[in-house]
C-alpha atoms as a PDB file:
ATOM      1  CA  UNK A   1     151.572  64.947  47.398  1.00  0.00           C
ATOM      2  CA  UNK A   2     149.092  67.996  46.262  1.00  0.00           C
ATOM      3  CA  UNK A   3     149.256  69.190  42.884  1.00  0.00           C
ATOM      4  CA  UNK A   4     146.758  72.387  43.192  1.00  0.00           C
ATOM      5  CA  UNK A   5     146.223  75.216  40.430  1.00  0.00           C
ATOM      6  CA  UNK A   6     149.579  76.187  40.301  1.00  0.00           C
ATOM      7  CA  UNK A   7     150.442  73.135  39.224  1.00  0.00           C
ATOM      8  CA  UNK A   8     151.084  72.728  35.485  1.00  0.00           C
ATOM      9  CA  UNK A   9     151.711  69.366  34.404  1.00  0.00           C
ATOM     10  CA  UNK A  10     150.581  70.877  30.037  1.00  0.00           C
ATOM     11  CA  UNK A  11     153.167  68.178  28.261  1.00  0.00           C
ATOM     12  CA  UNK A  12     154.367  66.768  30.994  1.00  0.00           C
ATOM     13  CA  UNK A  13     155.815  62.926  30.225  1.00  0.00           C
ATOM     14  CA  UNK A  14     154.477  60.941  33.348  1.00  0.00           C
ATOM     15  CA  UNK A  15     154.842  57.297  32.067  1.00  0.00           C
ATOM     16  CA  UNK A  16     155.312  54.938  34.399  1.00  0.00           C
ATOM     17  CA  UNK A  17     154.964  57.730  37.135  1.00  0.00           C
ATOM     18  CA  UNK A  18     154.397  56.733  41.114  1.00  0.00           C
ATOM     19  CA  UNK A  19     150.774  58.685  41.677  1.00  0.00           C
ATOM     20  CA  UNK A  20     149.837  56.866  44.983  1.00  0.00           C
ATOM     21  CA  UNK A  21     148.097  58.870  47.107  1.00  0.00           C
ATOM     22  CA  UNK A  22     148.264  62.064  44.767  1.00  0.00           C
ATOM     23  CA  UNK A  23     145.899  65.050  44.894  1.00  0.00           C
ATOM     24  CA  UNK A  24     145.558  66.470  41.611  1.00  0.00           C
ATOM     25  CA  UNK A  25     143.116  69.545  42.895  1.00  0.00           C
ATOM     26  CA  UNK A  26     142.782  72.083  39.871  1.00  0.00           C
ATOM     27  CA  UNK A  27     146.177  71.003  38.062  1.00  0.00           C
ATOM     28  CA  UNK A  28     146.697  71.724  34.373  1.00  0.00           C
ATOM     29  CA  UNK A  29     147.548  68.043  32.729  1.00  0.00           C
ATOM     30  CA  UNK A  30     146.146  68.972  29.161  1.00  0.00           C
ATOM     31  CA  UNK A  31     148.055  66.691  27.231  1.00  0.00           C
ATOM     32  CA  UNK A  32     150.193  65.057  29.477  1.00  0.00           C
ATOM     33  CA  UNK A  33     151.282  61.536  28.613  1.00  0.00           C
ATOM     34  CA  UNK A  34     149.895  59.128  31.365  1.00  0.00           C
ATOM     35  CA  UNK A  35     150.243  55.637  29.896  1.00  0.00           C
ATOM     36  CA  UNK A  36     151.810  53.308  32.394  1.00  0.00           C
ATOM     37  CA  UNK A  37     150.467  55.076  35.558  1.00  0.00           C
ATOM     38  CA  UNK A  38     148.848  53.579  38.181  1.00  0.00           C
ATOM     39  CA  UNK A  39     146.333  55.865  37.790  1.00  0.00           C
ATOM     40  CA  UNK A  40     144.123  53.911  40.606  1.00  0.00           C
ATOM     41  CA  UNK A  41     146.595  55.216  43.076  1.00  0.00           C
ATOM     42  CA  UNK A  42     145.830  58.386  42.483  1.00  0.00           C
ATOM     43  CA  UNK A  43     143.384  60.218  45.696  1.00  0.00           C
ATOM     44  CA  UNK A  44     141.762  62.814  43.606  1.00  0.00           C
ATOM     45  CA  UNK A  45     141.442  64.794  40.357  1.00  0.00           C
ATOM     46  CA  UNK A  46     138.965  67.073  41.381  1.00  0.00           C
ATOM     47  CA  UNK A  47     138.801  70.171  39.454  1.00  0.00           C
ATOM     48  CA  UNK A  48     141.606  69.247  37.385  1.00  0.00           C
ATOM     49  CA  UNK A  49     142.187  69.545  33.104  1.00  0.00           C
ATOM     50  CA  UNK A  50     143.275  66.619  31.322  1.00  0.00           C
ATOM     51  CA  UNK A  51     141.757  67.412  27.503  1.00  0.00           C
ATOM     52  CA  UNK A  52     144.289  65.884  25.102  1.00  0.00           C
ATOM     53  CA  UNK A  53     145.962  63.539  27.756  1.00  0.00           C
ATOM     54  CA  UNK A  54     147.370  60.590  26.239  1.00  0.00           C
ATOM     55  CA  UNK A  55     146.290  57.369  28.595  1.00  0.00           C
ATOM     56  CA  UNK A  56     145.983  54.008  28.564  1.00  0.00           C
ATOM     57  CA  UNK A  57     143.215  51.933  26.983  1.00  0.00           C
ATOM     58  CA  UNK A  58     142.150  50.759  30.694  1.00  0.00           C
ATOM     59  CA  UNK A  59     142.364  54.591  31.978  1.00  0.00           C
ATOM     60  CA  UNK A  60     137.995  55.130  31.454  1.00  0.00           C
ATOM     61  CA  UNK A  61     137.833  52.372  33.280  1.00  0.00           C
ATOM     62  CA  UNK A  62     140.295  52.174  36.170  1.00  0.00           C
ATOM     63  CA  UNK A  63     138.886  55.461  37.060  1.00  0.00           C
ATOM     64  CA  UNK A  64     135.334  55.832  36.048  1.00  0.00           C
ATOM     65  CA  UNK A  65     135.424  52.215  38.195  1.00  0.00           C
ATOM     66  CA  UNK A  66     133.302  52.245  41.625  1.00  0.00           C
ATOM     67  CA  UNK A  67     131.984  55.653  40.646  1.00  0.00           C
ATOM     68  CA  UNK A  68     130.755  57.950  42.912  1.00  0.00           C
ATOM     69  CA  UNK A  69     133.256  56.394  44.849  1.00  0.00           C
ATOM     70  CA  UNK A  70     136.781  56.038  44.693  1.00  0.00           C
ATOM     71  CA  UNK A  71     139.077  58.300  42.841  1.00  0.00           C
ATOM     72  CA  UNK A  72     137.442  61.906  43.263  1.00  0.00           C
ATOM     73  CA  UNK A  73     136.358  63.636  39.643  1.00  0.00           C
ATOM     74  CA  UNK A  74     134.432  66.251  40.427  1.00  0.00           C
ATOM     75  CA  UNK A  75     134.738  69.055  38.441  1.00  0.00           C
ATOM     76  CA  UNK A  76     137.228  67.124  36.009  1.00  0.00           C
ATOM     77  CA  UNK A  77     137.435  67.284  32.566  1.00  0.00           C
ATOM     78  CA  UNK A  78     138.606  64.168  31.179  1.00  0.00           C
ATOM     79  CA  UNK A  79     141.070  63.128  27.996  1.00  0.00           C
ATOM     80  CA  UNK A  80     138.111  63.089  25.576  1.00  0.00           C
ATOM     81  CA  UNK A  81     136.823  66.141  27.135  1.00  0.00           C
ATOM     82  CA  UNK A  82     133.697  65.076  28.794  1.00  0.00           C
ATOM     83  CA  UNK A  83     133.153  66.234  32.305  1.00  0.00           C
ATOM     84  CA  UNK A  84     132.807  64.597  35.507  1.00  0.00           C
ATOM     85  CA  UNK A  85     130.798  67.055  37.718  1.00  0.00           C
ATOM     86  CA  UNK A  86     129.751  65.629  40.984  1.00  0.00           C
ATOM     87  CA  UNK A  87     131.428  62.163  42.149  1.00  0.00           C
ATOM     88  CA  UNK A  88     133.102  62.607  45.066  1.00  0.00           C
ATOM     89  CA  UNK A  89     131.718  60.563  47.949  1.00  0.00           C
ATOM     90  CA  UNK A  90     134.105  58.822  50.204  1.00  0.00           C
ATOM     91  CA  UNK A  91     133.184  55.797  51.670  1.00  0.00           C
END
């Protein structure tokens, strides 16, 4: 599935949501509720907003894991607002 600008997710309650193999390119997720997601399912989050997101404990490091690699973050600015700008190399 590809979530892409138009995508607004802003509030959105994804616990326990299926995310394999989602492209999150762009999408809106400020302050959407992520705990319980596989988030290491998840293809990409390039480009995409997620200041205020409530996630998991393990969430920094389920997807900051195996960086450059692995789930794509460029572009993204994360729950705590920080910004991932270049890290997406596939192996």
């Amino acid at each position: 599935m590809f979530f892409t600008s138009h995508s607004n997710f802003r509030g959105a309650d994804l616990r326990g949501a299926n995310l394999n193999h989602v492209w999150f390119t762009d999408a809106d997720l400020r302050g959407a509720d992520l705990r319980g997601t596989n988030v290491e399912a998840i293809h990409t989050l390039k480009g995409a907003d997620l200041r205020g997101a409530l996630v998991d404990e393990s969430f920094y490091i389920v997807v900051l894991n195996d960086q450059p690699y692995g789930i794509c973050l460029g572009n993204t600015t994360l729950p705590n607002g920080d910004r991932a700008v270049a890290s997406c190399e596939f192996r």
